[in-house]
N, C-alpha and C. Protein backbone atom coordinates (compact mmCIF):
# COMPACT_ATOMS: atom_id res chain seq x y z
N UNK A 1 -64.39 -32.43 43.57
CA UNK A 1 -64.93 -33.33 44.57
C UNK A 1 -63.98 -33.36 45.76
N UNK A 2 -64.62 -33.05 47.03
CA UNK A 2 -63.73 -33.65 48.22
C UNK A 2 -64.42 -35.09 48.82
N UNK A 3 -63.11 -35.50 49.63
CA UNK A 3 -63.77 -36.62 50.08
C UNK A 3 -63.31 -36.63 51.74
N UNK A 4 -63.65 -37.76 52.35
CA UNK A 4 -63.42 -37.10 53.82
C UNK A 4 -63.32 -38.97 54.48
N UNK A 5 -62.44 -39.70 54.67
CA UNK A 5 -62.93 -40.92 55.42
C UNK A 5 -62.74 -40.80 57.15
N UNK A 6 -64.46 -41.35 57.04
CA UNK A 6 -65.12 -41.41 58.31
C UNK A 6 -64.39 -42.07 59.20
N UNK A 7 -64.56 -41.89 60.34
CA UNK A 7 -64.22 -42.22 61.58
C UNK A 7 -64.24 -44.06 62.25
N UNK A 8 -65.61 -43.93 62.00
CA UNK A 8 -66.12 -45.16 62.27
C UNK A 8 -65.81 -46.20 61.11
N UNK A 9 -66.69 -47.23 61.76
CA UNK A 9 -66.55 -48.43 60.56
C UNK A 9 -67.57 -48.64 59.79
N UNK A 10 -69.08 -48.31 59.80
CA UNK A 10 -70.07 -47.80 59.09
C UNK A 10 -70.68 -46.37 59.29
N UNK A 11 -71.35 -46.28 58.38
CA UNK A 11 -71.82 -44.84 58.54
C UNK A 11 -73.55 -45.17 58.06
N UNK A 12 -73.77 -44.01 59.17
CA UNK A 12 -75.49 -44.38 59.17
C UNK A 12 -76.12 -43.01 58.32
N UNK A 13 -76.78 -42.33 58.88
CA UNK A 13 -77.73 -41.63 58.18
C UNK A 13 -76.80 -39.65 58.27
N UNK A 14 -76.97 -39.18 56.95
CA UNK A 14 -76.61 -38.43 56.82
C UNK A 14 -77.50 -36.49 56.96
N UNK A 15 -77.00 -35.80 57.23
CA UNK A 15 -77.81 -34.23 57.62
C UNK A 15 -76.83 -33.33 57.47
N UNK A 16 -77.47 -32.39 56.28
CA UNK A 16 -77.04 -31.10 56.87
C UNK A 16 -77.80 -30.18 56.93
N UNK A 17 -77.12 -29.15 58.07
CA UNK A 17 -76.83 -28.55 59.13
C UNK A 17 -77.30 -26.61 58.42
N UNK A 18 -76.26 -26.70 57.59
CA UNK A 18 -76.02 -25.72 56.85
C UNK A 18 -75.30 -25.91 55.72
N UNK A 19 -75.21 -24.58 54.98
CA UNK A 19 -74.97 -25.26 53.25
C UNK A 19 -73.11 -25.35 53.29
N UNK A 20 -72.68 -25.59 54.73
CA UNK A 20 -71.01 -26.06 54.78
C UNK A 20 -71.19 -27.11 55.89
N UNK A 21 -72.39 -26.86 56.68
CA UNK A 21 -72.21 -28.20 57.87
C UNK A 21 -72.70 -29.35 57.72
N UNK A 22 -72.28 -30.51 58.19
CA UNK A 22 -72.93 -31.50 58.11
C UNK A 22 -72.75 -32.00 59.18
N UNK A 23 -73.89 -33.35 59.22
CA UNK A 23 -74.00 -34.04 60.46
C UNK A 23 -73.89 -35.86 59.79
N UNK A 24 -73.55 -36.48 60.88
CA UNK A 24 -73.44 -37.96 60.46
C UNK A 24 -73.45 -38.83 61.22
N UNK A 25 -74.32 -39.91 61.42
CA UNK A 25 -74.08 -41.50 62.59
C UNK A 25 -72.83 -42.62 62.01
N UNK A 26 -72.47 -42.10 62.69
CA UNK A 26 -71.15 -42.95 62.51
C UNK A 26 -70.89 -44.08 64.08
N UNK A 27 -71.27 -45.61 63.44
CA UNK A 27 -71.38 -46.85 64.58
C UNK A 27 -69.77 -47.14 64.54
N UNK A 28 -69.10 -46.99 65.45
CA UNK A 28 -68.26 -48.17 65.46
C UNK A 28 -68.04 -48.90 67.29
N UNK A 29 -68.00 -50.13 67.25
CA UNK A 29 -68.49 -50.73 68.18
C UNK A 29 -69.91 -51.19 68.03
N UNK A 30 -70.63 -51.21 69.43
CA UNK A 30 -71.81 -51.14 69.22
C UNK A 30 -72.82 -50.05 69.83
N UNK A 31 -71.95 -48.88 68.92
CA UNK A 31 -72.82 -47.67 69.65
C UNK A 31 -72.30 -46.87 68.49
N UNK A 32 -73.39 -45.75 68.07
CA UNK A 32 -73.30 -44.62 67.29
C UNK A 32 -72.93 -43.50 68.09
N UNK A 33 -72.17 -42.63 67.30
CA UNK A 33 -72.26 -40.98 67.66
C UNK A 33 -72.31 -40.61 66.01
N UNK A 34 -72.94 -38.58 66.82
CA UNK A 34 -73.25 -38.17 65.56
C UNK A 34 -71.84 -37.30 65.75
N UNK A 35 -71.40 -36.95 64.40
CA UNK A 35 -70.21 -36.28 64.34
C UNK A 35 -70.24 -35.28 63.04
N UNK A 36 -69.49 -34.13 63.59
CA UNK A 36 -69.81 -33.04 62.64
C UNK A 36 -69.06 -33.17 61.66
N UNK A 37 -69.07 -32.18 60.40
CA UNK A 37 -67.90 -32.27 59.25
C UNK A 37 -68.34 -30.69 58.54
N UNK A 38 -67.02 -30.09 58.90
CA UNK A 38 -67.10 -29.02 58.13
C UNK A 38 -67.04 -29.03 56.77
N UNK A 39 -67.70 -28.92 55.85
CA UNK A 39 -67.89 -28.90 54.38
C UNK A 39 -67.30 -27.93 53.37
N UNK A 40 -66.93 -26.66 54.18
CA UNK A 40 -66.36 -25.92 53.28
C UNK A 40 -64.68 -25.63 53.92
N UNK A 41 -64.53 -26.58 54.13
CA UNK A 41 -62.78 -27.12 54.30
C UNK A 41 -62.66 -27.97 52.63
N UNK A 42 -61.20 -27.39 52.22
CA UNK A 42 -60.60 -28.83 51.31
C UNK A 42 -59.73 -29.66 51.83
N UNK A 43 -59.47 -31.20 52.00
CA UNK A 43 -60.61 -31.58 52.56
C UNK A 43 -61.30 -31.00 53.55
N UNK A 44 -62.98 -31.95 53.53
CA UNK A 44 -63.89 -32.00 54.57
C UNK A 44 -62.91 -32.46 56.11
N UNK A 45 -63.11 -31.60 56.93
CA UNK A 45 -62.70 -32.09 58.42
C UNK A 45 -63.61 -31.96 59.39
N UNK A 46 -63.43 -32.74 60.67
CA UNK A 46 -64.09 -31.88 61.98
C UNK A 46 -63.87 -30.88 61.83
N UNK A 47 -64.95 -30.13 62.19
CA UNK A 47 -64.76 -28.26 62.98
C UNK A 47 -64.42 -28.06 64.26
N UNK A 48 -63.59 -27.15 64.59
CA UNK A 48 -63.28 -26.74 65.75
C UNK A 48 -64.32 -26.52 66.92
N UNK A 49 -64.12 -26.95 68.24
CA UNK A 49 -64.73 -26.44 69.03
C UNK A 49 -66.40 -27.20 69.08
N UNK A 50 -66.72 -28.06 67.96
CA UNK A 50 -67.74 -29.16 68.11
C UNK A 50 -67.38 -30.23 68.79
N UNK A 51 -68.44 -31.02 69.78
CA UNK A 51 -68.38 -31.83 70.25
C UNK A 51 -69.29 -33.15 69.82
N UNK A 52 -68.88 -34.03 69.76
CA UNK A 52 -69.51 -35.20 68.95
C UNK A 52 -70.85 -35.36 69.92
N UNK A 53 -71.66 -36.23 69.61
CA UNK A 53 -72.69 -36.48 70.62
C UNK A 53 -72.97 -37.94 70.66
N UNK A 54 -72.62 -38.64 71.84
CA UNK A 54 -72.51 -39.81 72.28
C UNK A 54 -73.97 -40.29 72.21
N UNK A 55 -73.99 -41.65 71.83
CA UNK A 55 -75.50 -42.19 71.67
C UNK A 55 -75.77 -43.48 72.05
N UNK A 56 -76.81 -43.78 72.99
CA UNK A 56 -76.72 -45.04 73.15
C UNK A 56 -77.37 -46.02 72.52
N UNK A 57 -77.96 -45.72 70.99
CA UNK A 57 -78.01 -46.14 69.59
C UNK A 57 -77.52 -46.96 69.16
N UNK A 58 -77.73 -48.29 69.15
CA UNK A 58 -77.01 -48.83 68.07
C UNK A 58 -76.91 -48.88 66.53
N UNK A 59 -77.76 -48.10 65.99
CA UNK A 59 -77.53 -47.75 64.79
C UNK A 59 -78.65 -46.43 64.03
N UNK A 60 -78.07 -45.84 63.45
CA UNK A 60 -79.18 -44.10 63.31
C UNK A 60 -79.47 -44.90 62.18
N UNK A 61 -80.83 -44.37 61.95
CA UNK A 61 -81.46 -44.85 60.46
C UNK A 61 -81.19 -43.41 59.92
N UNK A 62 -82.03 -42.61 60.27
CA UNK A 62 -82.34 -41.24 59.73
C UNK A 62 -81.70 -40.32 60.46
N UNK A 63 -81.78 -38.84 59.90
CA UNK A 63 -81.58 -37.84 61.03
C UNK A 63 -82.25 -36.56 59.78
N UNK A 64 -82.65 -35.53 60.75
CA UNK A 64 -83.01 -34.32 60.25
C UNK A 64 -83.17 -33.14 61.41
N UNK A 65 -82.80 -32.34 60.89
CA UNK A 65 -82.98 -30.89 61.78
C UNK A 65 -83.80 -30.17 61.86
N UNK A 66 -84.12 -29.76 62.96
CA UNK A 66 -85.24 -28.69 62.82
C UNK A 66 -84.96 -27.57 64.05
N UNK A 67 -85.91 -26.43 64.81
CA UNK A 67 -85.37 -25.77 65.48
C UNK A 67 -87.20 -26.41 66.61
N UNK A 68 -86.06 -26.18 68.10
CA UNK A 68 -86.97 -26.70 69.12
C UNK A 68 -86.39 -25.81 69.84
N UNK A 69 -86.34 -24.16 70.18
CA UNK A 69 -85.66 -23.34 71.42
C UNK A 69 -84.45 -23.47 71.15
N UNK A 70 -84.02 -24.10 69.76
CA UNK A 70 -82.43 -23.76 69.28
C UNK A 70 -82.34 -24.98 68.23
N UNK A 71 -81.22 -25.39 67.89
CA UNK A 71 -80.71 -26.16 67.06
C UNK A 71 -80.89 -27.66 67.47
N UNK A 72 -81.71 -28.34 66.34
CA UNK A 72 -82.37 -29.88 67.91
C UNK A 72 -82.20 -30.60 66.05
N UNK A 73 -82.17 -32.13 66.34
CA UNK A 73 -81.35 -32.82 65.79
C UNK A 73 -82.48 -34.29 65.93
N UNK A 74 -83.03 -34.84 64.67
CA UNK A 74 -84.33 -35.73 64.83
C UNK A 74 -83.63 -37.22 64.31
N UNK A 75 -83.67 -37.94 65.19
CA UNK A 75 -83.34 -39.09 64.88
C UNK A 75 -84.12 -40.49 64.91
N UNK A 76 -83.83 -41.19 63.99
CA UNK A 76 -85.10 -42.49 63.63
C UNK A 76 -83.75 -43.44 64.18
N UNK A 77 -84.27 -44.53 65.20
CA UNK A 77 -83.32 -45.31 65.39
C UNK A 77 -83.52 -46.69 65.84
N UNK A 78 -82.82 -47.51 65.89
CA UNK A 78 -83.41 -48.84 66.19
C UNK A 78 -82.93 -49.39 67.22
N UNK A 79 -82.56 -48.59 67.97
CA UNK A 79 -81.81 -49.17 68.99
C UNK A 79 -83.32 -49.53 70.00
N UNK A 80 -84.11 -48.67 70.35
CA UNK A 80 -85.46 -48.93 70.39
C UNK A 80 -86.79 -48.84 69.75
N UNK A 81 -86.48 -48.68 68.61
CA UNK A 81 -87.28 -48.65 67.44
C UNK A 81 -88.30 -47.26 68.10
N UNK A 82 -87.81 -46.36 67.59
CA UNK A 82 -88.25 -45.14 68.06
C UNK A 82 -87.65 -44.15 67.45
N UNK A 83 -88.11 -42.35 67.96
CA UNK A 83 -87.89 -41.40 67.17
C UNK A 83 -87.07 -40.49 68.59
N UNK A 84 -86.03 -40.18 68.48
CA UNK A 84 -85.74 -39.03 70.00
C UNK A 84 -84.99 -37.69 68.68
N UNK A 85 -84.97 -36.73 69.54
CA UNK A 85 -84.31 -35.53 69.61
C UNK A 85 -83.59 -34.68 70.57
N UNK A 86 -82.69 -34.65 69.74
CA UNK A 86 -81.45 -34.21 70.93
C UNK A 86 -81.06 -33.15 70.18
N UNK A 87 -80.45 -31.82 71.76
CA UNK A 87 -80.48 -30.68 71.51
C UNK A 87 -78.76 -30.57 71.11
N UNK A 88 -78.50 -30.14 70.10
CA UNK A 88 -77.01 -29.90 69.34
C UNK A 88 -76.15 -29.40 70.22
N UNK A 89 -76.83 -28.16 71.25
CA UNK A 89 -75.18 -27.88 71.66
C UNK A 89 -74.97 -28.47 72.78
N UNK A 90 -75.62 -28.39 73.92
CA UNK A 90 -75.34 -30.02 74.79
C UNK A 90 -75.16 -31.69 74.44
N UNK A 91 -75.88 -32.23 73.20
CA UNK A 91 -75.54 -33.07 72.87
C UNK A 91 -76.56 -34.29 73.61
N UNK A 92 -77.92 -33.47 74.67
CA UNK A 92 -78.64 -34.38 75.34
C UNK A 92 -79.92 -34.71 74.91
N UNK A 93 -80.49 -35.66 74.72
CA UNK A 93 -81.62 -36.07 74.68
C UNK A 93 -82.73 -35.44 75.36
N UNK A 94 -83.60 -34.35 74.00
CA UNK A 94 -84.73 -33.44 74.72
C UNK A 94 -85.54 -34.25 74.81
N UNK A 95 -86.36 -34.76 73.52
CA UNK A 95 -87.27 -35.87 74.04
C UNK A 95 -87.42 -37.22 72.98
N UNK A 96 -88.14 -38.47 73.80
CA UNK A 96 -88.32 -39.55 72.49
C UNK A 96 -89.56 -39.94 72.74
N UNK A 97 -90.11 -40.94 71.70
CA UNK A 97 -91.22 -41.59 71.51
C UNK A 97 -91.00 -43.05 70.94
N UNK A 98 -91.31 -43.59 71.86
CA UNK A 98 -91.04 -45.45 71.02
C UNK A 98 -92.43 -45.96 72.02
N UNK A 99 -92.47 -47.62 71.13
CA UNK A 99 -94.08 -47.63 71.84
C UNK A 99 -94.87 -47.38 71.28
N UNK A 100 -95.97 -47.29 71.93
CA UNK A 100 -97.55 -46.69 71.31
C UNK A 100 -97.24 -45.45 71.21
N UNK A 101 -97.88 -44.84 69.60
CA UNK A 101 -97.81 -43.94 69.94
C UNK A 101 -99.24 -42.86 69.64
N UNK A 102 -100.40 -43.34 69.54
CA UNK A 102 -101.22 -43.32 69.68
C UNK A 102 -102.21 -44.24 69.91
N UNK A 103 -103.51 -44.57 70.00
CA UNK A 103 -104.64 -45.56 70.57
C UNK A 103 -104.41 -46.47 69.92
N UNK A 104 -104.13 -46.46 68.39
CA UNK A 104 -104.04 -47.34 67.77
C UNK A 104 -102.03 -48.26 66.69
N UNK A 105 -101.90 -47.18 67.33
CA UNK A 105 -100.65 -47.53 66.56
C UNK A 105 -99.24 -47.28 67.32
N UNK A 106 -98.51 -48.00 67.28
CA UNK A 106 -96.99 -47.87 67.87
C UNK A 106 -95.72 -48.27 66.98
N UNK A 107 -94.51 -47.80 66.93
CA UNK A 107 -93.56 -48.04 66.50
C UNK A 107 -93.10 -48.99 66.04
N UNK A 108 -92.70 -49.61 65.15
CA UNK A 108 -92.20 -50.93 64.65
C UNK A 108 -90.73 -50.97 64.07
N UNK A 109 -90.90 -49.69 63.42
CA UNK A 109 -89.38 -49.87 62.58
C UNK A 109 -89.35 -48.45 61.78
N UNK A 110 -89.12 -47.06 62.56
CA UNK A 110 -88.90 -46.23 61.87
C UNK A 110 -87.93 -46.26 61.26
N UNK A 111 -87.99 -45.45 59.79
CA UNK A 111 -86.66 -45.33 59.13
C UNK A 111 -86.39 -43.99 58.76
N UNK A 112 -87.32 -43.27 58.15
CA UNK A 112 -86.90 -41.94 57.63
C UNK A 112 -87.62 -40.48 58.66
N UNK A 113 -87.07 -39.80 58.33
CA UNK A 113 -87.60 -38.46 58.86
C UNK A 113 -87.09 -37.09 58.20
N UNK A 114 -87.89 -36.21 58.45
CA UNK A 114 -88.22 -34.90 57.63
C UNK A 114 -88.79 -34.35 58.67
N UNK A 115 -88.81 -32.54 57.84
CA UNK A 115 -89.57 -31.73 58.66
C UNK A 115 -90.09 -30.52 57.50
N UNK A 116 -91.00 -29.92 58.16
CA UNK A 116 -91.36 -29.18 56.78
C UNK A 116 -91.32 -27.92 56.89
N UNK A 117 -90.21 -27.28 57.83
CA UNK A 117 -90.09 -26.00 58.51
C UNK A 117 -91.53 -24.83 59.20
N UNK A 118 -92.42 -25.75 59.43
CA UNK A 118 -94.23 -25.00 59.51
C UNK A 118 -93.86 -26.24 61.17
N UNK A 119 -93.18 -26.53 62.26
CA UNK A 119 -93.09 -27.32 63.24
C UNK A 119 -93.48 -28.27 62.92
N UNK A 120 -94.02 -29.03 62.31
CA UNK A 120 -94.33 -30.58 62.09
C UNK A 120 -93.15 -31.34 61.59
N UNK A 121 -93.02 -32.33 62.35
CA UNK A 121 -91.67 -33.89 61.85
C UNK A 121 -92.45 -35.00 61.27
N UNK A 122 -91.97 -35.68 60.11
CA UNK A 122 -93.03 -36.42 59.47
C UNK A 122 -91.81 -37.65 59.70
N UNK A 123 -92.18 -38.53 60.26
CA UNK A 123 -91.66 -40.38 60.55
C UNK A 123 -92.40 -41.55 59.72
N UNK A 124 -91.74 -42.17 58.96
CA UNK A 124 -91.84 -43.02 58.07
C UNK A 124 -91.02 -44.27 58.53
N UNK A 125 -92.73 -45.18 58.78
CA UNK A 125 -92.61 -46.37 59.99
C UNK A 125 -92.60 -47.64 59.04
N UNK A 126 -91.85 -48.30 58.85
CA UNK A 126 -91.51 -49.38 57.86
C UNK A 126 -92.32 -50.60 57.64
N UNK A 127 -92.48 -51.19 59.15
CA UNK A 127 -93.12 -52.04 59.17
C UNK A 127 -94.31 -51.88 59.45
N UNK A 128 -95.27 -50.66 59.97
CA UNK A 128 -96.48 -50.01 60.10
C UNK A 128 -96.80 -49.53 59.03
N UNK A 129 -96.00 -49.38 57.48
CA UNK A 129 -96.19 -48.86 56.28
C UNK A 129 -97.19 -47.52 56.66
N UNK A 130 -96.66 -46.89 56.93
CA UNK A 130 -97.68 -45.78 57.89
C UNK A 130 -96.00 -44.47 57.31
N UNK A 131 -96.56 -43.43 57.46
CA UNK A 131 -96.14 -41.70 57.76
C UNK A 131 -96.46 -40.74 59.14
N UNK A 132 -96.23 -41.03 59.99
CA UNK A 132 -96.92 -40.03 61.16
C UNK A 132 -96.57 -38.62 61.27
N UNK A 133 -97.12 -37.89 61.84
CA UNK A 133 -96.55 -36.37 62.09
C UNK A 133 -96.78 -36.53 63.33
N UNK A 134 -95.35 -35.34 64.10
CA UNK A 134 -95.25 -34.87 65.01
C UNK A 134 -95.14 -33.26 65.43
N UNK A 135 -95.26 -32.86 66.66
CA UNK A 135 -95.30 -31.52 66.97
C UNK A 135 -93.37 -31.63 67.26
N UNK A 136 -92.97 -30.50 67.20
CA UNK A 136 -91.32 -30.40 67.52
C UNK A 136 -91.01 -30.71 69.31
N UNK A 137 -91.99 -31.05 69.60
CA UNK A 137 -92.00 -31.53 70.86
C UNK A 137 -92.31 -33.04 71.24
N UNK A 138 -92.59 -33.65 70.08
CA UNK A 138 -92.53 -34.88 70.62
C UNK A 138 -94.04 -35.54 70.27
N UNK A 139 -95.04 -34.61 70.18
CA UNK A 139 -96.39 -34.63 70.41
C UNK A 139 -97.09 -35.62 69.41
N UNK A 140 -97.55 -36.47 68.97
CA UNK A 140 -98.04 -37.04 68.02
C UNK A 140 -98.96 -36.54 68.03
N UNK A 141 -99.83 -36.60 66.27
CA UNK A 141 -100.97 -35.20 65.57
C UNK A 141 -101.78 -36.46 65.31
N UNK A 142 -100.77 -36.81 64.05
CA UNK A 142 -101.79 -37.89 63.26
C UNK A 142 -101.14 -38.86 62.47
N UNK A 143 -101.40 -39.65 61.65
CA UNK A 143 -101.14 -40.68 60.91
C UNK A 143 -101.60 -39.62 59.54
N UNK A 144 -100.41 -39.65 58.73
CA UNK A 144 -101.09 -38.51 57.57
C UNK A 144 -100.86 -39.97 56.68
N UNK A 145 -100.59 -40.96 56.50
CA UNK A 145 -100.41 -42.18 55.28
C UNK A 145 -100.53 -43.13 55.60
N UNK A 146 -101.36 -44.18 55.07
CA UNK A 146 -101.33 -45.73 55.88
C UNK A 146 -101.21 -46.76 54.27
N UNK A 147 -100.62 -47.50 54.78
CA UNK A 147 -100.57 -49.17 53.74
C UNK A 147 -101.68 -49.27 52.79
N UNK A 148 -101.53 -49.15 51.73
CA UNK A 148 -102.87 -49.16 50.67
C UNK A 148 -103.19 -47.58 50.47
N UNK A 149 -103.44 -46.84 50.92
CA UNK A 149 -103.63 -45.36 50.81
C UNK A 149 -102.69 -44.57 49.92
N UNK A 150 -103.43 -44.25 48.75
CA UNK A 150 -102.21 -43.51 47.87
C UNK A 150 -101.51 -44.35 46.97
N UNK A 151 -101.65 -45.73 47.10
CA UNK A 151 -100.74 -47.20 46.48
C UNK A 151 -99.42 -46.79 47.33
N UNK A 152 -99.50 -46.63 48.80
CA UNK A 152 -98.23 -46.50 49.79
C UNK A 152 -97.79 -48.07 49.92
N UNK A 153 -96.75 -48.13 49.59
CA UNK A 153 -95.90 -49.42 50.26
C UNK A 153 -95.54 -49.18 52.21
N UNK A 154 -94.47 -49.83 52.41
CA UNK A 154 -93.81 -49.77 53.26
C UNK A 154 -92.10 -48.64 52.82
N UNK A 155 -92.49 -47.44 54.14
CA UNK A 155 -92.06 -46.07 53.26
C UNK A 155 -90.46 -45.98 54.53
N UNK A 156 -89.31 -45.55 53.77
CA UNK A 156 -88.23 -45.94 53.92
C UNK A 156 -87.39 -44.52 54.19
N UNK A 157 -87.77 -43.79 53.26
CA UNK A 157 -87.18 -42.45 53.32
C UNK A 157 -87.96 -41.50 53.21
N UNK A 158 -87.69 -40.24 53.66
CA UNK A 158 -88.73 -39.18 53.54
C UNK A 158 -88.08 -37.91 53.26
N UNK A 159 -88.86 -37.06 52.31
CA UNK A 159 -88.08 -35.71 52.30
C UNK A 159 -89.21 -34.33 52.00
N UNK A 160 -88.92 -33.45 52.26
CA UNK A 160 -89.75 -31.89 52.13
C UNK A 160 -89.36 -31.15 51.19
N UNK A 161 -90.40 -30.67 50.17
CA UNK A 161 -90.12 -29.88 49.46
C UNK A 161 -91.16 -28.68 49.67
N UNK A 162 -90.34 -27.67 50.33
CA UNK A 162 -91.03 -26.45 51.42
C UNK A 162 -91.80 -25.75 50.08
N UNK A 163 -91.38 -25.50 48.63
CA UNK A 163 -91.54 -24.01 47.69
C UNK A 163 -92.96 -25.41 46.79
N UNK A 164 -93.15 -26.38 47.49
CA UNK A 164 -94.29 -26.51 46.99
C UNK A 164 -95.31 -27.73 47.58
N UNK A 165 -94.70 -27.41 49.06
CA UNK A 165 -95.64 -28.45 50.11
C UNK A 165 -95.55 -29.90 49.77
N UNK A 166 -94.76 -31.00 49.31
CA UNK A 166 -95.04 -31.88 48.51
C UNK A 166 -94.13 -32.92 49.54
N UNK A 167 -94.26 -33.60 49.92
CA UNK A 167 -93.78 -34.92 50.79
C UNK A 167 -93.48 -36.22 49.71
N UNK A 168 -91.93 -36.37 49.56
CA UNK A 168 -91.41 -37.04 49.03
C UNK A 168 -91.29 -38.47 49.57
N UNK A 169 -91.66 -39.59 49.27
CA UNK A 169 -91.41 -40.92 50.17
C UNK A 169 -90.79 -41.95 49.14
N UNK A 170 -90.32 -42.41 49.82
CA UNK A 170 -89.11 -43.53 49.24
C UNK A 170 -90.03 -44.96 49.60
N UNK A 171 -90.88 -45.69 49.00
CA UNK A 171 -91.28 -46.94 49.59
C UNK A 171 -91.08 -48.19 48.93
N UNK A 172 -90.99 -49.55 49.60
CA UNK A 172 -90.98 -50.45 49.01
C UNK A 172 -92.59 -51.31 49.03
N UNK A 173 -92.90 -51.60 47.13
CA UNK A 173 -94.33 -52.05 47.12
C UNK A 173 -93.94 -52.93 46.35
N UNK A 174 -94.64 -54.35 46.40
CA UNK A 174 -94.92 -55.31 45.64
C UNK A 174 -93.38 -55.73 44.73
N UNK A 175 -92.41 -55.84 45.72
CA UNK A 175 -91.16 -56.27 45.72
C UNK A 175 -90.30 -55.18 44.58
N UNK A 176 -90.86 -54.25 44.38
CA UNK A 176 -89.66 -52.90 43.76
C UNK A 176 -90.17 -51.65 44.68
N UNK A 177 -88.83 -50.59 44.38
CA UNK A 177 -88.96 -49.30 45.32
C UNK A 177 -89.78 -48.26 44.09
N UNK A 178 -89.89 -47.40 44.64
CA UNK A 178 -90.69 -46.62 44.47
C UNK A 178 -90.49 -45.37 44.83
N UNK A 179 -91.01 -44.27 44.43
CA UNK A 179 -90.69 -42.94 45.08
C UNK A 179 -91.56 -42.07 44.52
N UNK A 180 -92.55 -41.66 45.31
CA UNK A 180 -93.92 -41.02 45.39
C UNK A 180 -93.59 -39.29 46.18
N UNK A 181 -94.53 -38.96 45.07
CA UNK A 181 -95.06 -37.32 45.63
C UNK A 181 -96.54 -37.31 46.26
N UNK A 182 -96.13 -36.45 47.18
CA UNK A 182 -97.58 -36.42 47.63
C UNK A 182 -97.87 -34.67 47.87
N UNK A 183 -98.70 -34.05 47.72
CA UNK A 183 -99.16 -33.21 47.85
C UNK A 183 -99.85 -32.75 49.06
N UNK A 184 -99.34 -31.82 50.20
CA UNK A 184 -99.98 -32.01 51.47
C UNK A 184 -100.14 -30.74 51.81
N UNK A 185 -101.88 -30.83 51.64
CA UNK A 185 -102.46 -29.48 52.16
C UNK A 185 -102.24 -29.30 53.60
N UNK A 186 -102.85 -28.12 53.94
CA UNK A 186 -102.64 -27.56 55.45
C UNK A 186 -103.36 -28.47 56.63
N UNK A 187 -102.29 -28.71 57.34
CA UNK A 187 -102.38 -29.71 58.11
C UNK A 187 -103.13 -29.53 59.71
């Protein structure tokens, strides 16, 4: 086991990168950055030549990676209860969505996010007890899960399992958690 103590004074939502990189929201003050950690160091350290990425976040719920014209970085956050992505090697904000985000539905309290390497980002909205998908651009598709549908609670975490299409959700129902498979045909 290595161990590595963080920077900050909490630590928010964890990613990796590659099977030695990692990524991490680390708040101290009242602002997050994400900060790298080389993994196949003993100990875990910063890597050389990375630059942290300043956020005006006050706290990352989630994060996940995907590729948008390079290495882009998906974050659930509450600083405006919204979803942005920012491009890794500048460190800038490509695009966000908070608000409505379609006719009928807007942001409340994202928490988790995923991607399922096929361009779609799947956001898991807490207090909308809702799942949305997005295009790697920002684009909202659809609402693939709503409250009651499936016996969905209010869904907290999210994860992809690519070798058999299956959308993992973490929810809270009828005052215990839960953790549901879902099976998701072609979208």
């Amino acid at each position: 086991m290595y161990s590595y103590k963080a920077a900050g004074k909490s630590l928010g939502a964890l990613c990796t990168l590659t099977p030695t990189m990692l990524l991490y929201g680390d708040r101290s003050k009242n602002a997050c950055k994400i900060r790298w950690l080389d993994c196949s160091k003993n100990p875990p350290r910063p890597p050389t030549g990375k630059k942290n990425i300043s956020t005006n976040q006050s706290w990352i719920r989630d994060m996940a990676c995907f590729n948008h014209g390079g290495k882009s970085l998906l974050v659930a956050t509450s600083c405006y209860d919204g979803i942005c992505a920012y491009d890794l090697a500048t460190g800038i904000i490509e695009w966000q969505v908070s608000g409505r985000v379609s006719d009928i539905k807007k942001f409340i309290s994202p928490r988790g996010v995923c991607t399922d390497g096929e361009g779609r980002l799947y956001v898991a909205d807490y207090n909308n007890a809702s799942v949305s998908v997005f295009k790697t651009d920002g684009q909202y598709l659809h609402t693939l899960l709503k409250k009651g549908e499936k016996e969905l609670g209010s869904p907290t975490y999210l994860s992809w399992c690519s070798h058999s299409n299956r959308l993992v959700v973490k929810h809270f129902r009828k005052k215990a958690n839960y953790i549901s498979v879902f099976k998701i045909n072609a979208i």
